[in-house]
PDB file of N, CA and C in Angstrom:
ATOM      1  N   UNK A   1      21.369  39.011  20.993  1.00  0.00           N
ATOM      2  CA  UNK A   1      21.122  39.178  22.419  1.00  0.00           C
ATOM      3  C   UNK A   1      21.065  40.662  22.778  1.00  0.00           C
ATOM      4  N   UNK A   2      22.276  41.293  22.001  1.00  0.00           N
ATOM      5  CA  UNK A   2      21.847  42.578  22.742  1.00  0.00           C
ATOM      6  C   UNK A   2      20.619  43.314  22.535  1.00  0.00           C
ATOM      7  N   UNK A   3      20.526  42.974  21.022  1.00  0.00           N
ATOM      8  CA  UNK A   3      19.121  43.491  20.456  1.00  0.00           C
ATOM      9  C   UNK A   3      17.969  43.517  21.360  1.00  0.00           C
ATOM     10  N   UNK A   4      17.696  42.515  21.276  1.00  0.00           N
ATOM     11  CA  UNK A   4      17.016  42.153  22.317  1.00  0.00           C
ATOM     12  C   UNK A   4      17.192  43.088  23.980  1.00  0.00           C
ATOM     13  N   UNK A   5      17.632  42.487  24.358  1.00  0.00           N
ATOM     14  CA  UNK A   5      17.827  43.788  25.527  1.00  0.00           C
ATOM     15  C   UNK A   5      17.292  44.824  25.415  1.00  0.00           C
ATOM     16  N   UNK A   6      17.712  45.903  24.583  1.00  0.00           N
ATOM     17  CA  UNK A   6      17.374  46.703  24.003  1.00  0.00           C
ATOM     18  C   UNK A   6      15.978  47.538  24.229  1.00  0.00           C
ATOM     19  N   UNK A   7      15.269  46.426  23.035  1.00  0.00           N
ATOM     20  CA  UNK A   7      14.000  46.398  23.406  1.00  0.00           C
ATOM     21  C   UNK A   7      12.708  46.220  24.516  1.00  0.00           C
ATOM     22  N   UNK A   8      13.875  45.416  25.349  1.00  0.00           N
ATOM     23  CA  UNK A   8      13.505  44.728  26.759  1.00  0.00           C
ATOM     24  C   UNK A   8      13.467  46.117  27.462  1.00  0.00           C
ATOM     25  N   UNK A   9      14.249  47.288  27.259  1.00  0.00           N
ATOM     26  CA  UNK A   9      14.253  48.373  28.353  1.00  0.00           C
ATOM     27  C   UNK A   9      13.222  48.969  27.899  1.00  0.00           C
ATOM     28  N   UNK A  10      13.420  49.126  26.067  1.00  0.00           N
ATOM     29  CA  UNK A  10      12.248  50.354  25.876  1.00  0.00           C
ATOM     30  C   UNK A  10      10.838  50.168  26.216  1.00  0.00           C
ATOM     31  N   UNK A  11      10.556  48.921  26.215  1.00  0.00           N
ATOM     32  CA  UNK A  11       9.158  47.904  26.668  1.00  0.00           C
ATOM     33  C   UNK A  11       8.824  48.285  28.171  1.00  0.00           C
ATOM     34  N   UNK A  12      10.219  48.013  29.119  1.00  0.00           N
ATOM     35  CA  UNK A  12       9.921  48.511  30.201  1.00  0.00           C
ATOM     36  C   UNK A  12       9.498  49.954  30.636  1.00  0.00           C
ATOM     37  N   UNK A  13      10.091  51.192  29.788  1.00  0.00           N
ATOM     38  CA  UNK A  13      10.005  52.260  30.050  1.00  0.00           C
ATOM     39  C   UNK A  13       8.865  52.800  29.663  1.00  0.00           C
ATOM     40  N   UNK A  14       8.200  52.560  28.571  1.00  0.00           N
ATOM     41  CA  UNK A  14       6.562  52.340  27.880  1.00  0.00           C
ATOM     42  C   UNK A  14       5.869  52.245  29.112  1.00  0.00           C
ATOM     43  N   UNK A  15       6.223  50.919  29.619  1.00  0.00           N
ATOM     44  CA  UNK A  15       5.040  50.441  30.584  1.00  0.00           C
ATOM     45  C   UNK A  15       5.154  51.340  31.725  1.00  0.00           C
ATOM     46  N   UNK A  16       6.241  51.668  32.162  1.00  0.00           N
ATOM     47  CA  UNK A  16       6.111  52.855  33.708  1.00  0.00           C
ATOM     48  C   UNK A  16       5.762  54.071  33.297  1.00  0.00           C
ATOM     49  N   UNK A  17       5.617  54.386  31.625  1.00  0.00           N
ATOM     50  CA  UNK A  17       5.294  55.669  31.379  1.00  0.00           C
ATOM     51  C   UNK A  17       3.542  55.642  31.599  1.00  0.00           C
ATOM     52  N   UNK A  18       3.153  54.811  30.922  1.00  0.00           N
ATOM     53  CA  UNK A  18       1.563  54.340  30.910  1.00  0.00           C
ATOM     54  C   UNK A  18       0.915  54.077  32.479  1.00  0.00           C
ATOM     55  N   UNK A  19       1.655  54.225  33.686  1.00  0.00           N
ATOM     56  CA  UNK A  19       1.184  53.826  34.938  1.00  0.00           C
ATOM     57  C   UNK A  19       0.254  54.732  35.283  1.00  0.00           C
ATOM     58  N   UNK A  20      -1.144  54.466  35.492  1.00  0.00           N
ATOM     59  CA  UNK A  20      -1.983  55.364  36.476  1.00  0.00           C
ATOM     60  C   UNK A  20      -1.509  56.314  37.565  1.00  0.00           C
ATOM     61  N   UNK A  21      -1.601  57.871  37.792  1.00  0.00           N
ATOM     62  CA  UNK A  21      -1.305  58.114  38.668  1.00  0.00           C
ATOM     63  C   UNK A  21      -1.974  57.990  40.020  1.00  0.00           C
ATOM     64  N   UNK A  22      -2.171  57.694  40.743  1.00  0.00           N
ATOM     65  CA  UNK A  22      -2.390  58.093  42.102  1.00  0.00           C
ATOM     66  C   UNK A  22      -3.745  59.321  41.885  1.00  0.00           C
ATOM     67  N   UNK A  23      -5.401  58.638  42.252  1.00  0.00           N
ATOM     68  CA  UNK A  23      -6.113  59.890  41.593  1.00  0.00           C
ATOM     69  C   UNK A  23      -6.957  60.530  42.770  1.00  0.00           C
ATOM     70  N   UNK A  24      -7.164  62.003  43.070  1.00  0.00           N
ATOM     71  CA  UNK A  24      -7.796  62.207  44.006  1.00  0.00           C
ATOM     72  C   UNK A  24      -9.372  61.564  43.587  1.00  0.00           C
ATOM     73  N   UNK A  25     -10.477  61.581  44.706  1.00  0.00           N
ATOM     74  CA  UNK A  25     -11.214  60.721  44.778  1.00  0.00           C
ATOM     75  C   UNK A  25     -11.978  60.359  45.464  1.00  0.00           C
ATOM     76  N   UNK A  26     -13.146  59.962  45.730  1.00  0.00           N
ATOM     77  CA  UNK A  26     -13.913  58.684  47.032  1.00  0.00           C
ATOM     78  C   UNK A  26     -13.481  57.136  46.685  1.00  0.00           C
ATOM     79  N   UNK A  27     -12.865  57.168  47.326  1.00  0.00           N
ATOM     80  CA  UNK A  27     -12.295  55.406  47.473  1.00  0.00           C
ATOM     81  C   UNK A  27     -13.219  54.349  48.669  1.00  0.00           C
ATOM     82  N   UNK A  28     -13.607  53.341  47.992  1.00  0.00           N
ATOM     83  CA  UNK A  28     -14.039  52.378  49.202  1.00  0.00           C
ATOM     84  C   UNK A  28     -13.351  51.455  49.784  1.00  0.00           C
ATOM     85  N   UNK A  29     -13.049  51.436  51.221  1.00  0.00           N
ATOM     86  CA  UNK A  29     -12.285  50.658  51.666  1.00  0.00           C
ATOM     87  C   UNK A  29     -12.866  49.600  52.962  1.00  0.00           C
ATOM     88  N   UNK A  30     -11.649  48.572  52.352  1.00  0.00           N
ATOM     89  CA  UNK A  30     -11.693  47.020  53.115  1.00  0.00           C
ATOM     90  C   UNK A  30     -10.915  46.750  53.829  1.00  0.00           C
ATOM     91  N   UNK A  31     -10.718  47.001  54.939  1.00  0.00           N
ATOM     92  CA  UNK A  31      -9.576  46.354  56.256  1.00  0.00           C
ATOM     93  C   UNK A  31      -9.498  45.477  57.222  1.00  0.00           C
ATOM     94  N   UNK A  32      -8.607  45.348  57.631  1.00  0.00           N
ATOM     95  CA  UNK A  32      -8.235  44.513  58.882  1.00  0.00           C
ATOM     96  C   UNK A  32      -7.644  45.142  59.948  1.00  0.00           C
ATOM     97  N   UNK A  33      -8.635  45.527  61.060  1.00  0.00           N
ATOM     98  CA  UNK A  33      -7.963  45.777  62.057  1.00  0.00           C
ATOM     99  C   UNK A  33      -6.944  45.145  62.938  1.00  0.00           C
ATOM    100  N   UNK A  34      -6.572  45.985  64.179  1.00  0.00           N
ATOM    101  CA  UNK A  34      -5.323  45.555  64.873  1.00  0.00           C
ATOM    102  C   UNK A  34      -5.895  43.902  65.406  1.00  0.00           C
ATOM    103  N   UNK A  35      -6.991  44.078  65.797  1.00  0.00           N
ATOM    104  CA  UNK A  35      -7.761  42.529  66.449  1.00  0.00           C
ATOM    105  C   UNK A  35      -7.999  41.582  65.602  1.00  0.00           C
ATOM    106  N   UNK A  36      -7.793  41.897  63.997  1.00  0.00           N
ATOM    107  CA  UNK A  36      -7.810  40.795  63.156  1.00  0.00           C
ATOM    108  C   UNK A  36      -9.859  40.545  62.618  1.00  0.00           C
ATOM    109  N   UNK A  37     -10.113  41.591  63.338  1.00  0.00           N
ATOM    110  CA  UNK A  37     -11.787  41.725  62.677  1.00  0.00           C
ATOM    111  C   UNK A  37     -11.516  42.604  61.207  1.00  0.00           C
ATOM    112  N   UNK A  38     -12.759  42.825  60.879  1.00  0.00           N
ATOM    113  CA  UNK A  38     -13.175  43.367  59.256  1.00  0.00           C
ATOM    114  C   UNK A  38     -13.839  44.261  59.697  1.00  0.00           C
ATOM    115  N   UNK A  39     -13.358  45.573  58.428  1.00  0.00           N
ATOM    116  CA  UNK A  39     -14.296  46.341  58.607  1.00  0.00           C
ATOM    117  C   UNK A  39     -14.613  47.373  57.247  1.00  0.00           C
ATOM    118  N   UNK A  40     -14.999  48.152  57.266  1.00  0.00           N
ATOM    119  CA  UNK A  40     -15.362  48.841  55.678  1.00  0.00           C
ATOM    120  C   UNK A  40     -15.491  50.329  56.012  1.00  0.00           C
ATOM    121  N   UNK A  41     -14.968  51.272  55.229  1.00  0.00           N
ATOM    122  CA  UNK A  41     -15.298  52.666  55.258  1.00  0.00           C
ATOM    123  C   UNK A  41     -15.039  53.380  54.268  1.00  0.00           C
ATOM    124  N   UNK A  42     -15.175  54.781  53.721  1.00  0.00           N
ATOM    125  CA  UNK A  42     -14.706  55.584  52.739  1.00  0.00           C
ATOM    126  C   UNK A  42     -13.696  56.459  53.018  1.00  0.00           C
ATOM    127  N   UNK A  43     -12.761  56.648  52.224  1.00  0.00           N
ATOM    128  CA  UNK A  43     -12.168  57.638  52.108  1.00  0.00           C
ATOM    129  C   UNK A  43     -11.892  58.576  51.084  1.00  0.00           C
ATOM    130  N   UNK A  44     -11.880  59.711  51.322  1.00  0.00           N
ATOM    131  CA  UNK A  44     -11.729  60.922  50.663  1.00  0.00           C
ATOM    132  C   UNK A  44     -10.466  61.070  50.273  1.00  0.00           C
ATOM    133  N   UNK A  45      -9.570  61.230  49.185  1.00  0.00           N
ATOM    134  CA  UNK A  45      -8.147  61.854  48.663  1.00  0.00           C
ATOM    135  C   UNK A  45      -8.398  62.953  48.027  1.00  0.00           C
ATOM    136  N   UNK A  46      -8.027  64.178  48.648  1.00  0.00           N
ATOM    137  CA  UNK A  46      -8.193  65.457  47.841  1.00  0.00           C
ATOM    138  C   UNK A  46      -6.946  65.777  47.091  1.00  0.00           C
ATOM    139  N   UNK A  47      -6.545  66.960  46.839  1.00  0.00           N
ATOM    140  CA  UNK A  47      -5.222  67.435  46.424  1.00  0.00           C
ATOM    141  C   UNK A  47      -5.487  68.672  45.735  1.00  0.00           C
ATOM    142  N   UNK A  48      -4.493  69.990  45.843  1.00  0.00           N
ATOM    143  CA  UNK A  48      -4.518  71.618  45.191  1.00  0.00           C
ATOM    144  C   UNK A  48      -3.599  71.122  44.400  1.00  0.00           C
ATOM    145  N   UNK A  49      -3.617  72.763  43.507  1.00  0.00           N
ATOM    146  CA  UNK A  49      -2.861  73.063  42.930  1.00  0.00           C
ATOM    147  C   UNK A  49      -1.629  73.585  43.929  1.00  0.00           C
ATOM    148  N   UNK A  50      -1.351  73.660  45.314  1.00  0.00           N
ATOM    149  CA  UNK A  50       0.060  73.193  45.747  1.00  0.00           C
ATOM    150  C   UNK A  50       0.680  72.199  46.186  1.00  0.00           C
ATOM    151  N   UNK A  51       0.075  71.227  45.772  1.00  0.00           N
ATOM    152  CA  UNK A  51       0.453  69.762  46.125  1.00  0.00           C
ATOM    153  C   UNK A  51      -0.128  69.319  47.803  1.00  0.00           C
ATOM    154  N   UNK A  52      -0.618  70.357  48.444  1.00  0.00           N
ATOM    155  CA  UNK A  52      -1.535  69.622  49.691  1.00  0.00           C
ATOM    156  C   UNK A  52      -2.268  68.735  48.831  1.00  0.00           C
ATOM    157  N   UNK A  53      -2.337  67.431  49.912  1.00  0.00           N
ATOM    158  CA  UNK A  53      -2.804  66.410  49.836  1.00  0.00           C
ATOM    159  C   UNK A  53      -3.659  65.580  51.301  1.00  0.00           C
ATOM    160  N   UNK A  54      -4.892  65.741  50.986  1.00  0.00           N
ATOM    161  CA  UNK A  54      -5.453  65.032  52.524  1.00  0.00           C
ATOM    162  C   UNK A  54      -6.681  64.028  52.196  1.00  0.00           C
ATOM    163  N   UNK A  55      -6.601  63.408  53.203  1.00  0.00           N
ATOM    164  CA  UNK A  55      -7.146  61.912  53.146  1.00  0.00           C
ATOM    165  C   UNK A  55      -8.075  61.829  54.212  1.00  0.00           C
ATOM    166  N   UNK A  56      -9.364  61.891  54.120  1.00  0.00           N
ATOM    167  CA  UNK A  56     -10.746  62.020  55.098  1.00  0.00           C
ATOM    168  C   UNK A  56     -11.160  60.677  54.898  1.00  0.00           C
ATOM    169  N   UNK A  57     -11.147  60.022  56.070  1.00  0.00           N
ATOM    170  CA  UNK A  57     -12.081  58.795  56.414  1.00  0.00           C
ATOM    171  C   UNK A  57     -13.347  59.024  56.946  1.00  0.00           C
ATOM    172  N   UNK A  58     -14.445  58.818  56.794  1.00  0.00           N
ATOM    173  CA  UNK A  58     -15.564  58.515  56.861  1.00  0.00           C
ATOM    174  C   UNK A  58     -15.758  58.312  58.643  1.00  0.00           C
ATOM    175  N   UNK A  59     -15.199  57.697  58.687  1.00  0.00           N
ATOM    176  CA  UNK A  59     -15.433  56.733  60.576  1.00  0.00           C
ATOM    177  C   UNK A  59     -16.889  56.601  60.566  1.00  0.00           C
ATOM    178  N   UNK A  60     -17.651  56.539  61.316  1.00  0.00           N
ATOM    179  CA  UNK A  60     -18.787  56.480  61.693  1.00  0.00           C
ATOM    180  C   UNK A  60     -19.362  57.235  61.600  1.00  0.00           C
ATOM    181  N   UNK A  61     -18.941  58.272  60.758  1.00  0.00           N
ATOM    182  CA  UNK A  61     -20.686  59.449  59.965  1.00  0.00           C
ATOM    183  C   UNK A  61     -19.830  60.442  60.928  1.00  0.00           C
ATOM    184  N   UNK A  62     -20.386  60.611  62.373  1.00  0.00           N
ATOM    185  CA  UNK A  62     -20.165  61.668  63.143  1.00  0.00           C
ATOM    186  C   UNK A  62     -18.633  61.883  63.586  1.00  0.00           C
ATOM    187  N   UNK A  63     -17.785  61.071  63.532  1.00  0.00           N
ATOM    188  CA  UNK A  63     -16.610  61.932  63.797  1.00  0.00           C
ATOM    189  C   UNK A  63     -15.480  61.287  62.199  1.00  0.00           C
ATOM    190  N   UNK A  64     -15.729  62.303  61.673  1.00  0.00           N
ATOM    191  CA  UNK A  64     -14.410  61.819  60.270  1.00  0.00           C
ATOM    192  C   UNK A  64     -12.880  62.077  60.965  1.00  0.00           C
ATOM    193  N   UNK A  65     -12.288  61.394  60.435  1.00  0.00           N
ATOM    194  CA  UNK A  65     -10.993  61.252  60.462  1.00  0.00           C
ATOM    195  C   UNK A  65      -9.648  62.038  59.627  1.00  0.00           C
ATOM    196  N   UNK A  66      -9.345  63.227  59.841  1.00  0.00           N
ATOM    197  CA  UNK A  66      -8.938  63.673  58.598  1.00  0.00           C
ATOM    198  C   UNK A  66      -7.389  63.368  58.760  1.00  0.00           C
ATOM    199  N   UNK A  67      -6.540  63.512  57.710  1.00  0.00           N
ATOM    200  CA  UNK A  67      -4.786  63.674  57.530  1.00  0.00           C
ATOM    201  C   UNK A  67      -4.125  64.115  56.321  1.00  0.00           C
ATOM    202  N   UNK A  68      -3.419  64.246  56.795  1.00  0.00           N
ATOM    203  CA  UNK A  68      -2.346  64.678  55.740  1.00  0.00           C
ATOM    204  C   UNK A  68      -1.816  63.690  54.835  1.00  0.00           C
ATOM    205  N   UNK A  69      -1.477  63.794  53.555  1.00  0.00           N
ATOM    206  CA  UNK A  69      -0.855  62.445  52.849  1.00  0.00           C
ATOM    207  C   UNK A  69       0.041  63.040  51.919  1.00  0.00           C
ATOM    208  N   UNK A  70       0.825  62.052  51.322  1.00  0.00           N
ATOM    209  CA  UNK A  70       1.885  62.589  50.534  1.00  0.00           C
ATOM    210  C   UNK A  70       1.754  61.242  49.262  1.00  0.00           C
ATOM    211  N   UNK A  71       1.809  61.814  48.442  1.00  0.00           N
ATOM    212  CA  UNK A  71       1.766  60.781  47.024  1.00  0.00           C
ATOM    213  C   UNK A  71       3.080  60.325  46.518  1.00  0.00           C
ATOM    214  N   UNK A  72       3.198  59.481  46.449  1.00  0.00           N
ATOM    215  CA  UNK A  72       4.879  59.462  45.689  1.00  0.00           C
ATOM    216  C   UNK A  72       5.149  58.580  44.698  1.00  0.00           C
ATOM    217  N   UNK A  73       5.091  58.930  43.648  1.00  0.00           N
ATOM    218  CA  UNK A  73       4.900  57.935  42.818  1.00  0.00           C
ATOM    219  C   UNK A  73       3.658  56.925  42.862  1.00  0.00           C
ATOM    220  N   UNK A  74       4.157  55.525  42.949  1.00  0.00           N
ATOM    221  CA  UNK A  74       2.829  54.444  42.872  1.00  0.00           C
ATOM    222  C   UNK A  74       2.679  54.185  44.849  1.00  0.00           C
ATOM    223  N   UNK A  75       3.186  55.049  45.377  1.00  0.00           N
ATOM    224  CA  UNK A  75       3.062  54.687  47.129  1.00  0.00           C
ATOM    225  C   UNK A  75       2.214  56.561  47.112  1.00  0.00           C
ATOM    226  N   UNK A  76       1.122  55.985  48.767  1.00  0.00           N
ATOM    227  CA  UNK A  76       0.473  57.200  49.040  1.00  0.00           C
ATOM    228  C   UNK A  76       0.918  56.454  50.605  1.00  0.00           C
ATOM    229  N   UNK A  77       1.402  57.835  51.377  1.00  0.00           N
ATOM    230  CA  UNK A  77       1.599  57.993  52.068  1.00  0.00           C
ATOM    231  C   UNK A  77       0.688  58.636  53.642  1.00  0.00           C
ATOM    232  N   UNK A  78      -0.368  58.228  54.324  1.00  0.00           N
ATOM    233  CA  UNK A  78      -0.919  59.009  55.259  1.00  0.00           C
ATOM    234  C   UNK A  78      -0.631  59.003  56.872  1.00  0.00           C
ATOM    235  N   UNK A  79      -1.072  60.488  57.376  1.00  0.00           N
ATOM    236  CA  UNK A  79      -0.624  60.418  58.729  1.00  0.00           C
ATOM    237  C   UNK A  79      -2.109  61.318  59.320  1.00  0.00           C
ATOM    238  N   UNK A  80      -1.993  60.727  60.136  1.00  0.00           N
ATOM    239  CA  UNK A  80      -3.364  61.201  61.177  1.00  0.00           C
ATOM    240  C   UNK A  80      -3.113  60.917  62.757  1.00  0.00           C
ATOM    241  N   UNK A  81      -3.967  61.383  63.364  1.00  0.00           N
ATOM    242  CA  UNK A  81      -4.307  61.094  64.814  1.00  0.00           C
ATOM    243  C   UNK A  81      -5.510  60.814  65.014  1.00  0.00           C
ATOM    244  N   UNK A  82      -5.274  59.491  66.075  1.00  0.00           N
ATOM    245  CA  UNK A  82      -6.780  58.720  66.018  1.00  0.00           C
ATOM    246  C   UNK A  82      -6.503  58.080  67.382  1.00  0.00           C
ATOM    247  N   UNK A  83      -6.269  58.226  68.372  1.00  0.00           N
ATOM    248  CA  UNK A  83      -6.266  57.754  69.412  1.00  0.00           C
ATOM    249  C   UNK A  83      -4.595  57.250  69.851  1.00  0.00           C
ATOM    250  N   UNK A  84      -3.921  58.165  68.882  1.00  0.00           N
ATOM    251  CA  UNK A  84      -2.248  57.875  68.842  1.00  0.00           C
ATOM    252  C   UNK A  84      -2.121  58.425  67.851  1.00  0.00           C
ATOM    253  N   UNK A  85      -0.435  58.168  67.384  1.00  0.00           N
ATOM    254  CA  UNK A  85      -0.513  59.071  65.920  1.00  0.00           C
ATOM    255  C   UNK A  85      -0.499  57.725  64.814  1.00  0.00           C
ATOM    256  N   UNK A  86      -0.878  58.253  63.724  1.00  0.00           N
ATOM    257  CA  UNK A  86      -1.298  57.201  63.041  1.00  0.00           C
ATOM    258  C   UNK A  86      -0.367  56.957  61.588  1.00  0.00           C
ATOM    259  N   UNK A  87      -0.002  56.303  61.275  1.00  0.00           N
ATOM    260  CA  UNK A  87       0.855  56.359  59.747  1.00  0.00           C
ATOM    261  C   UNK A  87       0.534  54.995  58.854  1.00  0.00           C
ATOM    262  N   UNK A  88      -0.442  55.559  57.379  1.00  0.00           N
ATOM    263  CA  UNK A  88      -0.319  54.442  56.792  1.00  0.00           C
ATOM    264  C   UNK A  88       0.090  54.756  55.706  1.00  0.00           C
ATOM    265  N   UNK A  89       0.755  53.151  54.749  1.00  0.00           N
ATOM    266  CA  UNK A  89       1.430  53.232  53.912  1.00  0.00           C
ATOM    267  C   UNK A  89       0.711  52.494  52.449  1.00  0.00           C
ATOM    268  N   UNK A  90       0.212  52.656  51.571  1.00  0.00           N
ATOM    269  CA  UNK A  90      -0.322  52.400  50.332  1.00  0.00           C
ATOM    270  C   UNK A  90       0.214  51.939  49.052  1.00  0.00           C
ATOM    271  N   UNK A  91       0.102  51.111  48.811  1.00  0.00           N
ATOM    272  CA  UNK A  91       0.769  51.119  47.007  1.00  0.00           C
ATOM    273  C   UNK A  91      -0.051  50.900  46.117  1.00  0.00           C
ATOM    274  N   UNK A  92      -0.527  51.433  45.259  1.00  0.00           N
ATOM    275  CA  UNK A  92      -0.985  51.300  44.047  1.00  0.00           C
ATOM    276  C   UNK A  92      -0.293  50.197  43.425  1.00  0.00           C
ATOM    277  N   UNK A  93      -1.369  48.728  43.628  1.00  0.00           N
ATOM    278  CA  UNK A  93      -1.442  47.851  42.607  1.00  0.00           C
ATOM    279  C   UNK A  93      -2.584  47.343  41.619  1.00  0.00           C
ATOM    280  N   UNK A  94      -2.863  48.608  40.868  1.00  0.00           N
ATOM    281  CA  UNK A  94      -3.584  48.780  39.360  1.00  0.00           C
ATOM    282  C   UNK A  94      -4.466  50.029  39.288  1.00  0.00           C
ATOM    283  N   UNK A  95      -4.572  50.140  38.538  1.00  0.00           N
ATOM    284  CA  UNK A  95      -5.998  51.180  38.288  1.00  0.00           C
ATOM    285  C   UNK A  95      -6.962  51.632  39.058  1.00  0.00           C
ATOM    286  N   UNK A  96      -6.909  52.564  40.375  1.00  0.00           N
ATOM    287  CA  UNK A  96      -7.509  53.194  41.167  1.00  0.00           C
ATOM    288  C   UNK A  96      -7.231  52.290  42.198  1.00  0.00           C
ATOM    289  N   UNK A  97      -6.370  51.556  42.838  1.00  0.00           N
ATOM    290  CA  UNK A  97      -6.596  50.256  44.008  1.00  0.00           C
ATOM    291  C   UNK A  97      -5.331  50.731  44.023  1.00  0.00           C
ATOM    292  N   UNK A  98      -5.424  50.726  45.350  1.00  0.00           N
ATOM    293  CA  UNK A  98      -4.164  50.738  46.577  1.00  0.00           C
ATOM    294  C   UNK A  98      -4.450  49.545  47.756  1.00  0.00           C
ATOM    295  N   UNK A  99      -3.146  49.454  48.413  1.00  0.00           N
ATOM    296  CA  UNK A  99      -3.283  48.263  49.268  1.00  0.00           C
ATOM    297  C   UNK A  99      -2.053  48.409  50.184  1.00  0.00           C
ATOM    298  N   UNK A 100      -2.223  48.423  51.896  1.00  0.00           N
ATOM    299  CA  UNK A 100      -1.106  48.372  52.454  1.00  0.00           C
ATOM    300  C   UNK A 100      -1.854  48.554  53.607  1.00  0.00           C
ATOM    301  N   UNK A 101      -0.627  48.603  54.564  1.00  0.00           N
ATOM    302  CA  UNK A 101      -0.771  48.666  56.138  1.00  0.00           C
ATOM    303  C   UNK A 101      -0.919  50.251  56.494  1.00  0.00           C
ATOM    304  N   UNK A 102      -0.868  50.319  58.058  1.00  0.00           N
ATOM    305  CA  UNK A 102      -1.207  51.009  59.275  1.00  0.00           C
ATOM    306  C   UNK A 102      -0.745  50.403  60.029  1.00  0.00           C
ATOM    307  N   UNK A 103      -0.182  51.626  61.412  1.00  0.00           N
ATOM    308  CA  UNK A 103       0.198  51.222  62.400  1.00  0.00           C
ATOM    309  C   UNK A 103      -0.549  52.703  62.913  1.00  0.00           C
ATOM    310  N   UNK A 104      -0.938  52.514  64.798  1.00  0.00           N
ATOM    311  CA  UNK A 104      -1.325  53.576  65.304  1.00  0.00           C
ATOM    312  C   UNK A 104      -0.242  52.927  66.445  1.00  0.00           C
ATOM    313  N   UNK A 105       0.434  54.490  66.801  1.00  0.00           N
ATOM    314  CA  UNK A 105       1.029  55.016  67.963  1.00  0.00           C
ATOM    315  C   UNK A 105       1.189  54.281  69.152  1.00  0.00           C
ATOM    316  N   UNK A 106       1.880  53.276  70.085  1.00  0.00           N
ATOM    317  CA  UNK A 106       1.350  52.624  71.132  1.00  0.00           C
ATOM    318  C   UNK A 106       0.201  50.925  70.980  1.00  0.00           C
ATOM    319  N   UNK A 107      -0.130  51.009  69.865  1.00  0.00           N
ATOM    320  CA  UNK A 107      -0.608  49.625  69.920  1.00  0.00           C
ATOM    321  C   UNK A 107       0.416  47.973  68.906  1.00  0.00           C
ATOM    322  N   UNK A 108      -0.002  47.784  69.233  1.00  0.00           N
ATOM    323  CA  UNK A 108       0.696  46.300  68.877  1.00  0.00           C
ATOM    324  C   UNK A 108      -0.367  45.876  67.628  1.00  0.00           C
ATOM    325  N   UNK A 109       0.665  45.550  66.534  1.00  0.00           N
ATOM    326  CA  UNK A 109       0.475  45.223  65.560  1.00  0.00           C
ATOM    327  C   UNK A 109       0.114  46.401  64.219  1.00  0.00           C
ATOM    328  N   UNK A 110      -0.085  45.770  62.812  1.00  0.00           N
ATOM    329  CA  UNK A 110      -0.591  46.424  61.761  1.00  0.00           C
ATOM    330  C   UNK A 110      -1.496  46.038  61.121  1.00  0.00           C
ATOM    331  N   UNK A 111      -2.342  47.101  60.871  1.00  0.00           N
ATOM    332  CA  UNK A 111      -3.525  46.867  60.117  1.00  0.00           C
ATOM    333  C   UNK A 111      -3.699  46.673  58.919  1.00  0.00           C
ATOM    334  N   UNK A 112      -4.209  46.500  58.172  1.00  0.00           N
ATOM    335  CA  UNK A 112      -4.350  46.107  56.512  1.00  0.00           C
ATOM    336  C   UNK A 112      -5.508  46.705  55.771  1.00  0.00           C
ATOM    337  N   UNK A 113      -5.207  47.804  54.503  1.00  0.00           N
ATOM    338  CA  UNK A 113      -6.445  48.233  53.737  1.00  0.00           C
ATOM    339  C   UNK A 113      -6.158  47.920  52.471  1.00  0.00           C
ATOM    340  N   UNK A 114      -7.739  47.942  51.771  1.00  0.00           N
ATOM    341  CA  UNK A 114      -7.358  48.106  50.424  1.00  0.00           C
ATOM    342  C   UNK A 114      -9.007  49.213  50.303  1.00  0.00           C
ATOM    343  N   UNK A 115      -7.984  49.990  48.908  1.00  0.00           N
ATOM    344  CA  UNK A 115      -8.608  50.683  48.632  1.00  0.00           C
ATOM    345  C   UNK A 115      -9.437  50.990  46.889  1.00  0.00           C
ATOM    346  N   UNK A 116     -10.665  51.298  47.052  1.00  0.00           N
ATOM    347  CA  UNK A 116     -10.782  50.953  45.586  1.00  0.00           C
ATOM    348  C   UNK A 116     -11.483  52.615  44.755  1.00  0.00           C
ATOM    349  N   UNK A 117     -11.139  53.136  44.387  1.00  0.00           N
ATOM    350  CA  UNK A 117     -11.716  54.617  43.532  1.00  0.00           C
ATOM    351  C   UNK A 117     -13.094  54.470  42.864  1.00  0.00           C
ATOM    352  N   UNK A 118     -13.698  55.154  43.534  1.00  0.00           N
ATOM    353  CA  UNK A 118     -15.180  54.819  42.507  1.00  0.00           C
ATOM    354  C   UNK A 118     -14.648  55.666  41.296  1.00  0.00           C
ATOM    355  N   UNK A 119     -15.954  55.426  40.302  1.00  0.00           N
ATOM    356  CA  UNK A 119     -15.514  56.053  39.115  1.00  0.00           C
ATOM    357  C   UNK A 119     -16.320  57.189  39.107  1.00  0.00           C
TER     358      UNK A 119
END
């Protein structure tokens, strides 16, 4: 049994070593707004060599959306202003795909994206 165990950690630690990081990028994205409609847009993930990190949405061609984001591990973190202040939250579940909510400032309810990295 213990043996086992054992192996059970080093297996685990393999596998979180092998995890994709979080990659800057054009990502295409699929959401759900606050009204429960669909909608589609791109976003931009940049990142320096000082760890700034920002996240440009597309919106409708003429006005992009830009923010600040923070990577953390398998969660990406963004904040913007868009008609309130805006905070969404991401997790990387697999290989360039993230997936999570939004909330903006003053409105009721959360939104839902997923995001996918072109190659």
């Amino acid at each position: 049994m213990r043996g086992a165990f054992g192996l059970g950690l080093v297996f685990l630690t393999a596998g979180a070593a092998l995890a994709e990081p979080i990659l800057p990028g054009i990502y295409d994205v699929a959401g759900t707004d606050l009204d429960g409609s669909s909608y589609t847009d791109v976003m931009e993930l940049a990142t320096d060599a000082t760890g700034a990190c920002t996240a440009t949405y597309a919106g409708d061609g003429d006005n992009p959306m830009p923010g600040i984001c923070l990577i953390d591990g398998d969660r990406l973190v963004i904040g913007s202003v868009m008609g309130g202040h805006l905070l969404g939250v991401l997790r990387q579940v697999g290989p360039g795909r993230l997936e999570g909510g939004w909330r903006i400032e003053g409105e009721a309810g959360q939104g839902h994206e997923v995001h996918t990295r072109r190659p």
